[in-house]
PDB file of N, CA and C in Angstrom:
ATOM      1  N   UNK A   1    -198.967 -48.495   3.681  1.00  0.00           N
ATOM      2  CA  UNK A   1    -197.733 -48.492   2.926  1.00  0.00           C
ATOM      3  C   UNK A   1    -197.485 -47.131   2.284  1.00  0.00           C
ATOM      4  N   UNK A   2    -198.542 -46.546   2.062  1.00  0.00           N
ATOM      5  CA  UNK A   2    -198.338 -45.011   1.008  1.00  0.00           C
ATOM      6  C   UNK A   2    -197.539 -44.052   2.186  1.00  0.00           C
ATOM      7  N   UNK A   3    -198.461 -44.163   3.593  1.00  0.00           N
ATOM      8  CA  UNK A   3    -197.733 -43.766   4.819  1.00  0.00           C
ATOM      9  C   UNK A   3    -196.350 -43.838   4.969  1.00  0.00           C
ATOM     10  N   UNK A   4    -195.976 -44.636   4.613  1.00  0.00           N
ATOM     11  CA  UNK A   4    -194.436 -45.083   5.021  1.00  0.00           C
ATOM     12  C   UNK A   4    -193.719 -44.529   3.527  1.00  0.00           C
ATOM     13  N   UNK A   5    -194.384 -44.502   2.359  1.00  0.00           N
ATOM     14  CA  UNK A   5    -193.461 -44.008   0.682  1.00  0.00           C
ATOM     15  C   UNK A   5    -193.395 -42.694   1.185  1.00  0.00           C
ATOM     16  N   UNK A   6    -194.342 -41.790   1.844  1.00  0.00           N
ATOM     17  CA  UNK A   6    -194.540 -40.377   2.030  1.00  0.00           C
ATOM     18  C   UNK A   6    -193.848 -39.819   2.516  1.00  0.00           C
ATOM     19  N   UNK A   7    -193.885 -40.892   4.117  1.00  0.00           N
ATOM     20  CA  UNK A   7    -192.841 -40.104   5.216  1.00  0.00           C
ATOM     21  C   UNK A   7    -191.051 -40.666   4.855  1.00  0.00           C
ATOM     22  N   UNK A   8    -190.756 -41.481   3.817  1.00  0.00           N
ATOM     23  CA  UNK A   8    -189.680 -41.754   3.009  1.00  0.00           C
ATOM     24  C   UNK A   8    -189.032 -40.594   2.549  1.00  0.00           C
ATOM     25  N   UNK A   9    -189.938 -40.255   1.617  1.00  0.00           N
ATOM     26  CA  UNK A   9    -189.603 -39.539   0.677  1.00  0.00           C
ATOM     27  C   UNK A   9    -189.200 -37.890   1.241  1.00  0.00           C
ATOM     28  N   UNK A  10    -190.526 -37.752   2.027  1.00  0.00           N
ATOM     29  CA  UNK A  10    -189.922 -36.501   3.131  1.00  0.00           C
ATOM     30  C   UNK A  10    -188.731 -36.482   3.589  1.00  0.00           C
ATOM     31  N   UNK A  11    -188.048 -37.197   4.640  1.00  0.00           N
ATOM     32  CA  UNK A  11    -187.012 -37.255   5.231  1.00  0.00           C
ATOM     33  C   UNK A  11    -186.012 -37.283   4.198  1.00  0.00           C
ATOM     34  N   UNK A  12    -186.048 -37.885   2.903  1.00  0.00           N
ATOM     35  CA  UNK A  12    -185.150 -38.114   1.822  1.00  0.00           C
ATOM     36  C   UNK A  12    -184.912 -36.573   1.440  1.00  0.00           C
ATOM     37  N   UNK A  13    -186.065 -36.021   1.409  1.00  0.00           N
ATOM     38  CA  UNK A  13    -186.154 -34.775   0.468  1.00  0.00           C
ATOM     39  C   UNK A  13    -185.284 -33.532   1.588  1.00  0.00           C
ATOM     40  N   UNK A  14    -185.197 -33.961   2.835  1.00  0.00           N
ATOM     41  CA  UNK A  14    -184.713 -33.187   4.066  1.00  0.00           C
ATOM     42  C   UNK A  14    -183.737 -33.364   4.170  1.00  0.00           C
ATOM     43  N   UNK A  15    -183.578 -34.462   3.929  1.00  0.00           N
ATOM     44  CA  UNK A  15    -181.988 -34.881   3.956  1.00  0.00           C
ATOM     45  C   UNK A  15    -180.392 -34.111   2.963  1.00  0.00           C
ATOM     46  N   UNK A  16    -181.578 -34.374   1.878  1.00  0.00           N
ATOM     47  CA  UNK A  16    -180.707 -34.084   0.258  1.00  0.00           C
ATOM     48  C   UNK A  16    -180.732 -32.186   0.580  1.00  0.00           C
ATOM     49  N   UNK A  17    -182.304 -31.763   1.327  1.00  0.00           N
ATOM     50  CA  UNK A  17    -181.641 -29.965   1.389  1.00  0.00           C
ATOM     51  C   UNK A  17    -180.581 -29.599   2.270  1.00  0.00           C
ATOM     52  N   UNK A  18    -179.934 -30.531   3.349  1.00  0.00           N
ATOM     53  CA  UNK A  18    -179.528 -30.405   4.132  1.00  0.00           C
ATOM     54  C   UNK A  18    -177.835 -30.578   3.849  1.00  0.00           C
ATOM     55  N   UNK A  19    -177.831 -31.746   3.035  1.00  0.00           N
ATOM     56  CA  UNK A  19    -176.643 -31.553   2.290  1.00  0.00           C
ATOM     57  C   UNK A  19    -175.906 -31.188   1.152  1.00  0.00           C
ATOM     58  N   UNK A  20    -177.011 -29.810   0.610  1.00  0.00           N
ATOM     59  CA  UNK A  20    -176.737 -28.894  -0.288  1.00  0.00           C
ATOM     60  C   UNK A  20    -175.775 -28.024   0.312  1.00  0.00           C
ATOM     61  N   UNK A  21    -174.654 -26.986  -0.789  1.00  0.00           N
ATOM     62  CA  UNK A  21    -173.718 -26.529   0.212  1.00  0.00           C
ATOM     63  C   UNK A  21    -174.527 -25.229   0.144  1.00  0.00           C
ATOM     64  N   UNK A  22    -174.419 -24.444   1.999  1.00  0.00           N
ATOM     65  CA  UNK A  22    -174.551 -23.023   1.313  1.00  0.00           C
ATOM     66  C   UNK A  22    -173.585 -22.704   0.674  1.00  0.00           C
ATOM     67  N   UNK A  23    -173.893 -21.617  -0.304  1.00  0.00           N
ATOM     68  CA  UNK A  23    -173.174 -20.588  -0.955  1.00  0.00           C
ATOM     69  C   UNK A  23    -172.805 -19.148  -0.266  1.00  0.00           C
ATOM     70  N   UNK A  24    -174.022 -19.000   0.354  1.00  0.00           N
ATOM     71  CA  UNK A  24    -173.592 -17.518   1.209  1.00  0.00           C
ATOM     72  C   UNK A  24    -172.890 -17.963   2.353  1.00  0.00           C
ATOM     73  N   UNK A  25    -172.996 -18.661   2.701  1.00  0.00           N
ATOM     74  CA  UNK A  25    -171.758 -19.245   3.801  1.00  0.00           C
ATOM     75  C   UNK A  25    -170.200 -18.977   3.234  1.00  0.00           C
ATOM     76  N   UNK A  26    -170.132 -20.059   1.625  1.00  0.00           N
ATOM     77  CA  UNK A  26    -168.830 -20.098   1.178  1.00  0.00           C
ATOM     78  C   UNK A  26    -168.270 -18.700   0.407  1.00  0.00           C
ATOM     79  N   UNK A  27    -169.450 -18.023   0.006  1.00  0.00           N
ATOM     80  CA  UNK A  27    -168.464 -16.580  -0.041  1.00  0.00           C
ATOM     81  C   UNK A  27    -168.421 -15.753   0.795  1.00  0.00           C
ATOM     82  N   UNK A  28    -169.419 -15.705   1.866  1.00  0.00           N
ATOM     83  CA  UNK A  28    -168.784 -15.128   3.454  1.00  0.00           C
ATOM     84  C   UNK A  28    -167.569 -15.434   3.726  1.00  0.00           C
ATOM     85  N   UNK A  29    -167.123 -16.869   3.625  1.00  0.00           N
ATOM     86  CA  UNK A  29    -165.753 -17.068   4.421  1.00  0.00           C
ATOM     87  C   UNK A  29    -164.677 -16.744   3.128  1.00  0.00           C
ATOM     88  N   UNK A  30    -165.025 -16.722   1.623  1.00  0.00           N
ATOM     89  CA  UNK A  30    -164.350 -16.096   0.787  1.00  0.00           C
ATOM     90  C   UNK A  30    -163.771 -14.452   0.660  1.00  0.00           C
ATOM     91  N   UNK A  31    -164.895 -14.216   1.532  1.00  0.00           N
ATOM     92  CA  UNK A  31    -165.223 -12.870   1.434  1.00  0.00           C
ATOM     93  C   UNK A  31    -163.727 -12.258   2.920  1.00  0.00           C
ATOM     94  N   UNK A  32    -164.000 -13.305   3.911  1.00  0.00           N
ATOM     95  CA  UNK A  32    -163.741 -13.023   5.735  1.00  0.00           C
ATOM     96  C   UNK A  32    -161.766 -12.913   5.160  1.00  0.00           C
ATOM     97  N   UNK A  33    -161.635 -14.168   3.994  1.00  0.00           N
ATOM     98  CA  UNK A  33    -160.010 -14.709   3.576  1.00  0.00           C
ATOM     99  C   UNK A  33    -159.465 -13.301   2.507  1.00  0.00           C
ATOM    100  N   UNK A  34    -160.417 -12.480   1.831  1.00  0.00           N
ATOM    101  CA  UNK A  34    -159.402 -11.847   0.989  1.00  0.00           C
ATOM    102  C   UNK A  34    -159.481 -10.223   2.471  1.00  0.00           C
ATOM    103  N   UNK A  35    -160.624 -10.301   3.424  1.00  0.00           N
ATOM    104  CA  UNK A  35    -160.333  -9.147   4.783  1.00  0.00           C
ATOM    105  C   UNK A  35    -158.983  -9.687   5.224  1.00  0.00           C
ATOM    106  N   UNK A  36    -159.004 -10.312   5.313  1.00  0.00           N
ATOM    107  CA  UNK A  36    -157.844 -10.916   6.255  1.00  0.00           C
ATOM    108  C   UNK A  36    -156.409 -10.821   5.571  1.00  0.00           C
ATOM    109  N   UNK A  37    -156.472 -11.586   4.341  1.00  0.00           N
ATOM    110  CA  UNK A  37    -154.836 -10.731   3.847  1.00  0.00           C
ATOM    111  C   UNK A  37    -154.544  -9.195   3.263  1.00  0.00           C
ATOM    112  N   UNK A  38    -155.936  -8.905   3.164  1.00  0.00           N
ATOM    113  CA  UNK A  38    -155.956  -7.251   3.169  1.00  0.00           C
ATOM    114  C   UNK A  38    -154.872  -6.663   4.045  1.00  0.00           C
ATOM    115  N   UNK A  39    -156.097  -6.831   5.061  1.00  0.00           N
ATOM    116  CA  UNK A  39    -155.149  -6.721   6.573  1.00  0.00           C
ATOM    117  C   UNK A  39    -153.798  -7.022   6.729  1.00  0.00           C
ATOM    118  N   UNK A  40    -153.308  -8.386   6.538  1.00  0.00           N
ATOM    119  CA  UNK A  40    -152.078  -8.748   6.512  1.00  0.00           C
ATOM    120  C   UNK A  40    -151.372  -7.601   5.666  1.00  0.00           C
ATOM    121  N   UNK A  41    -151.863  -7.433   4.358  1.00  0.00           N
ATOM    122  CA  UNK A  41    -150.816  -6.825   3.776  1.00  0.00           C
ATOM    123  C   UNK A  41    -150.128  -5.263   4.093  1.00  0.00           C
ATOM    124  N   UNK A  42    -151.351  -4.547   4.461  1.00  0.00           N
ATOM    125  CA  UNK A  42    -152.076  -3.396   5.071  1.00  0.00           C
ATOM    126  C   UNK A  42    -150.625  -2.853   6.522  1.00  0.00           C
ATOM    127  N   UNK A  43    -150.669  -4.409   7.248  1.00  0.00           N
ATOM    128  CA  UNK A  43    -149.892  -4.396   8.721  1.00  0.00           C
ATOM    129  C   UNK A  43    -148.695  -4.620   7.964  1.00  0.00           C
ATOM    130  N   UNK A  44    -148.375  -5.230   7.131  1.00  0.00           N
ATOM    131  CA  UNK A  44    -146.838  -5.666   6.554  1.00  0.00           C
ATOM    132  C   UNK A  44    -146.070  -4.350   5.888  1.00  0.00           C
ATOM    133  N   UNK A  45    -146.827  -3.890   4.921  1.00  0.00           N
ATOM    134  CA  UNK A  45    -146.460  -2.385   4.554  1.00  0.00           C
ATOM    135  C   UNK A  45    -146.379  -1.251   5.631  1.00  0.00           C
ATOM    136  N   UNK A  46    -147.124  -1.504   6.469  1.00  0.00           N
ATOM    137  CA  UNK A  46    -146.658  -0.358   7.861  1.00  0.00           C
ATOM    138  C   UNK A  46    -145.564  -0.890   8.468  1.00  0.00           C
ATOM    139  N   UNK A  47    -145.418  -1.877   8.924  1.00  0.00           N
ATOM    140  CA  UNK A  47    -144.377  -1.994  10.023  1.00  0.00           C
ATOM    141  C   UNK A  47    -143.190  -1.747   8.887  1.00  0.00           C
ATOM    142  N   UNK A  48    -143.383  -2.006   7.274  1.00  0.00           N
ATOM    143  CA  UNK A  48    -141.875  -1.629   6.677  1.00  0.00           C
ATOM    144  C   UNK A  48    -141.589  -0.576   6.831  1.00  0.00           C
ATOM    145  N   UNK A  49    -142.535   0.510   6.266  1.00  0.00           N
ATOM    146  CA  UNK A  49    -142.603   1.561   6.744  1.00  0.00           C
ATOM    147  C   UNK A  49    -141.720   2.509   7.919  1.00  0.00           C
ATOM    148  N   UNK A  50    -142.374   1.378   8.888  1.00  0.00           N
ATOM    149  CA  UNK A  50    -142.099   2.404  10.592  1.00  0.00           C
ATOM    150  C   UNK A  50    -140.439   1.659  10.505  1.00  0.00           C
ATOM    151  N   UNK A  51    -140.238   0.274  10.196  1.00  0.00           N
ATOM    152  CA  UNK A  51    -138.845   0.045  10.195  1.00  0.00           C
ATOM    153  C   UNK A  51    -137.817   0.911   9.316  1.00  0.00           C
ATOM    154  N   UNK A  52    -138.114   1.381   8.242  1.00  0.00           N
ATOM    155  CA  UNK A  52    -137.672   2.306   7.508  1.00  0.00           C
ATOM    156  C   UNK A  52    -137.106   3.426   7.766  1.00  0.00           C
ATOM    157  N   UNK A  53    -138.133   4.073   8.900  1.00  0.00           N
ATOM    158  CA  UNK A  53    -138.221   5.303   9.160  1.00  0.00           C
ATOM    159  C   UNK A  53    -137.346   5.122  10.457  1.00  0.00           C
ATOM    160  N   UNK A  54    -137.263   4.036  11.228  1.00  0.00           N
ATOM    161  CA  UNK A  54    -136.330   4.291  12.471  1.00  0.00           C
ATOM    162  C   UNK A  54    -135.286   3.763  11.991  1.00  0.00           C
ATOM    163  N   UNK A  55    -134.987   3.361  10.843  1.00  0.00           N
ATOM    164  CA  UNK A  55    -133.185   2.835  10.532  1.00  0.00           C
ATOM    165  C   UNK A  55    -133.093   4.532  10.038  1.00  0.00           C
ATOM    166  N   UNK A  56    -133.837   5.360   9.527  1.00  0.00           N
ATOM    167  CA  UNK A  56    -133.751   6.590   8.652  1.00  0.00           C
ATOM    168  C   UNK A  56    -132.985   7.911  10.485  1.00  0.00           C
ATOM    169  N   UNK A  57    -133.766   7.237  11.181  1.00  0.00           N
ATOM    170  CA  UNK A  57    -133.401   8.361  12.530  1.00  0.00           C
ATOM    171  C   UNK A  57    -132.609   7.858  13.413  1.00  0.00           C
ATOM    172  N   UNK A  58    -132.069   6.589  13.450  1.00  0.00           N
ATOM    173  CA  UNK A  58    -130.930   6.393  13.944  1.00  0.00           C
ATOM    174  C   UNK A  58    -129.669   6.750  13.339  1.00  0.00           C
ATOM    175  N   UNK A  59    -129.673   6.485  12.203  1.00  0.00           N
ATOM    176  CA  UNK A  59    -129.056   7.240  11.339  1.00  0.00           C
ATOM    177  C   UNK A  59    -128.356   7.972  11.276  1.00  0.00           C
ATOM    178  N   UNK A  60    -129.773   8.612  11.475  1.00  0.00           N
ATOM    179  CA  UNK A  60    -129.567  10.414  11.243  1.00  0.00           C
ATOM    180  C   UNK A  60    -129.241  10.867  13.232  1.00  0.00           C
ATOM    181  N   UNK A  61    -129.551  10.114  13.666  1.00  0.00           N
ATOM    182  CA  UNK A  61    -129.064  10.327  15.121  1.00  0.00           C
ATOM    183  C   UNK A  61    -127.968   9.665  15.387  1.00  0.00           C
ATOM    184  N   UNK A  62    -127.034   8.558  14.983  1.00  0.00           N
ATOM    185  CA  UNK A  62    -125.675   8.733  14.478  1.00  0.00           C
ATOM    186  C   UNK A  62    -124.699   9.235  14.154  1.00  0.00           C
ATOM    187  N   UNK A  63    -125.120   9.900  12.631  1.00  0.00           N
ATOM    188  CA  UNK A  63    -124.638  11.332  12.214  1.00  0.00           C
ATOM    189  C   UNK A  63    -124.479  12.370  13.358  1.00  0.00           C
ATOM    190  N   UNK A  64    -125.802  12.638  13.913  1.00  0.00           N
ATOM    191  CA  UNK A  64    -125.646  13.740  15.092  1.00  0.00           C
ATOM    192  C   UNK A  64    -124.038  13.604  16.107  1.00  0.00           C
ATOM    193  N   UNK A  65    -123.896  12.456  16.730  1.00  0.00           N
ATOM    194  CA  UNK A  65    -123.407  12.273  17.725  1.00  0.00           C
ATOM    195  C   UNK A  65    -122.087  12.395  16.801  1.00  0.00           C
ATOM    196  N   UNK A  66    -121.742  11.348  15.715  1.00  0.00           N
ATOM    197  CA  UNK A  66    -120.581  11.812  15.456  1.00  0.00           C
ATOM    198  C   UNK A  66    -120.119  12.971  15.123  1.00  0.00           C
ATOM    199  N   UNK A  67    -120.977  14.145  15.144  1.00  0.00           N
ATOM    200  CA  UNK A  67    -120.381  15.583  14.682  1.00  0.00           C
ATOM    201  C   UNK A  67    -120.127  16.007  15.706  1.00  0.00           C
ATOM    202  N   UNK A  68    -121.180  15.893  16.934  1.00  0.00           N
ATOM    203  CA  UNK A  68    -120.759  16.350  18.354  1.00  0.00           C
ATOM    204  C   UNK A  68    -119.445  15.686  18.511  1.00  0.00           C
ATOM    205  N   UNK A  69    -119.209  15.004  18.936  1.00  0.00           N
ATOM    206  CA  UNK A  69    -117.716  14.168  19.079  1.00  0.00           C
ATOM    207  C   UNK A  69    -116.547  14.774  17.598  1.00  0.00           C
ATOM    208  N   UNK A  70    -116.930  15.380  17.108  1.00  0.00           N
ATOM    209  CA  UNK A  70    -115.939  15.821  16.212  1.00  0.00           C
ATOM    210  C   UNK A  70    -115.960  17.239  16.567  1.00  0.00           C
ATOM    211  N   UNK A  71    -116.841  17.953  17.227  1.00  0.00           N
ATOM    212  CA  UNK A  71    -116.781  19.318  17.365  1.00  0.00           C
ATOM    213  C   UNK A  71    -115.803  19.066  18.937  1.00  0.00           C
ATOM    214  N   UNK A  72    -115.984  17.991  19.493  1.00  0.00           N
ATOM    215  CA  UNK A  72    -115.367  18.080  20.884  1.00  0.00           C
ATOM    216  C   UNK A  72    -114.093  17.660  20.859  1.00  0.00           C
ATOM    217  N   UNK A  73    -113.615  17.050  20.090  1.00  0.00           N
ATOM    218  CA  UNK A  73    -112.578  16.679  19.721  1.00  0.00           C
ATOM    219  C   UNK A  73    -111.110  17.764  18.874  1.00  0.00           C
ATOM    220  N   UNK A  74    -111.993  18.671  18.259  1.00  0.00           N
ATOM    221  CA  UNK A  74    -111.401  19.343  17.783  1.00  0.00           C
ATOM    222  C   UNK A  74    -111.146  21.157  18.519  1.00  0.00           C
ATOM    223  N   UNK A  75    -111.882  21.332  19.986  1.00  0.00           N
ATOM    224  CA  UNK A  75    -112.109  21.459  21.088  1.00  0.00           C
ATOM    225  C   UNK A  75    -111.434  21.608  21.502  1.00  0.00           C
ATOM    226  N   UNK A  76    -110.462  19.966  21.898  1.00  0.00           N
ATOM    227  CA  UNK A  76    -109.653  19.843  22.634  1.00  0.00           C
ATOM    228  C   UNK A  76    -108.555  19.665  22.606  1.00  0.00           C
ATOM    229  N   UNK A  77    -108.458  19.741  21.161  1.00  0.00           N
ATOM    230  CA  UNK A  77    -106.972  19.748  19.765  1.00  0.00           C
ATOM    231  C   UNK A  77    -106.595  21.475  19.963  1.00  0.00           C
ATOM    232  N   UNK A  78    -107.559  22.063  20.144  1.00  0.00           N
ATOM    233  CA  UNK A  78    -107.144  23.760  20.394  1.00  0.00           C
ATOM    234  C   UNK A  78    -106.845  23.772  21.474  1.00  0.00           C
ATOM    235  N   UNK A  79    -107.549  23.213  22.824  1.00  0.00           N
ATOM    236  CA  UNK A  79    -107.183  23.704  23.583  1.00  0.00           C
ATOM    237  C   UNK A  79    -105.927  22.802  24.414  1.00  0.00           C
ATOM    238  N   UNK A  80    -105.896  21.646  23.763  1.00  0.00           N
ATOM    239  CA  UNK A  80    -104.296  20.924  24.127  1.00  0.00           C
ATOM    240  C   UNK A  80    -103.047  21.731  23.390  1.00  0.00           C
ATOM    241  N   UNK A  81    -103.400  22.916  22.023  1.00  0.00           N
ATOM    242  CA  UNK A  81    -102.573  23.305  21.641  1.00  0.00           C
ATOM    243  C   UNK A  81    -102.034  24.873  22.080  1.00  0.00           C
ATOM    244  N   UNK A  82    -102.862  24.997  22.904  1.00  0.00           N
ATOM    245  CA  UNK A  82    -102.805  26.631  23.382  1.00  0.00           C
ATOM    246  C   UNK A  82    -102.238  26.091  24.917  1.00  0.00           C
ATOM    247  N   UNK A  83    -102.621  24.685  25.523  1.00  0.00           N
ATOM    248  CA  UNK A  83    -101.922  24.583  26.496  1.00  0.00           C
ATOM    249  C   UNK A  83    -100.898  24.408  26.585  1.00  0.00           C
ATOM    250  N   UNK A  84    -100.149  23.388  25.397  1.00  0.00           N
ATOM    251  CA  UNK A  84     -98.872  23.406  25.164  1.00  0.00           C
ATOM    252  C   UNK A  84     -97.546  23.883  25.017  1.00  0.00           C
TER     253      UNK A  84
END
């Protein structure tokens, strides 16, 4: 009978370590969740960034074209008036 309280109590005692929580587990994956919206935030501030910067050069490459078209335009205001 002591046989059987022993090997009880063992398996009991295996049992109960087994469903202790790790801790280095749960701040590993605490640890994996604040990498990760790092990251997120990290990628969110760049792409504003790069969106920023190409509304900034279309823009400004907008501007371009409409001056060309105003230099050609005014071009052809001289030279419709010298043909005239």
């Amino acid at each position: 009978m002591k046989k059987v309280a022993i090997v009880t109590v063992a398996v009991l005692a295996l049992g109960i370590a087994a469903c202790k929580p790790n801790n280095a587990d749960n701040n590993s994956a605490n640890e994996t969740a604040v990498e990760n919206n790092a990251e997120y935030d990290v990628n969110a501030a760049t792409n504003d960034s790069v969106n920023a910067a190409d509304v900034a050069l279309n823009s400004a490459s907008n501007e371009v074209n409409a001056a060309g078209n105003a230099v050609s335009n005014a071009s052809n205001a001289v030279e419709n008036a010298t043909t005239n």
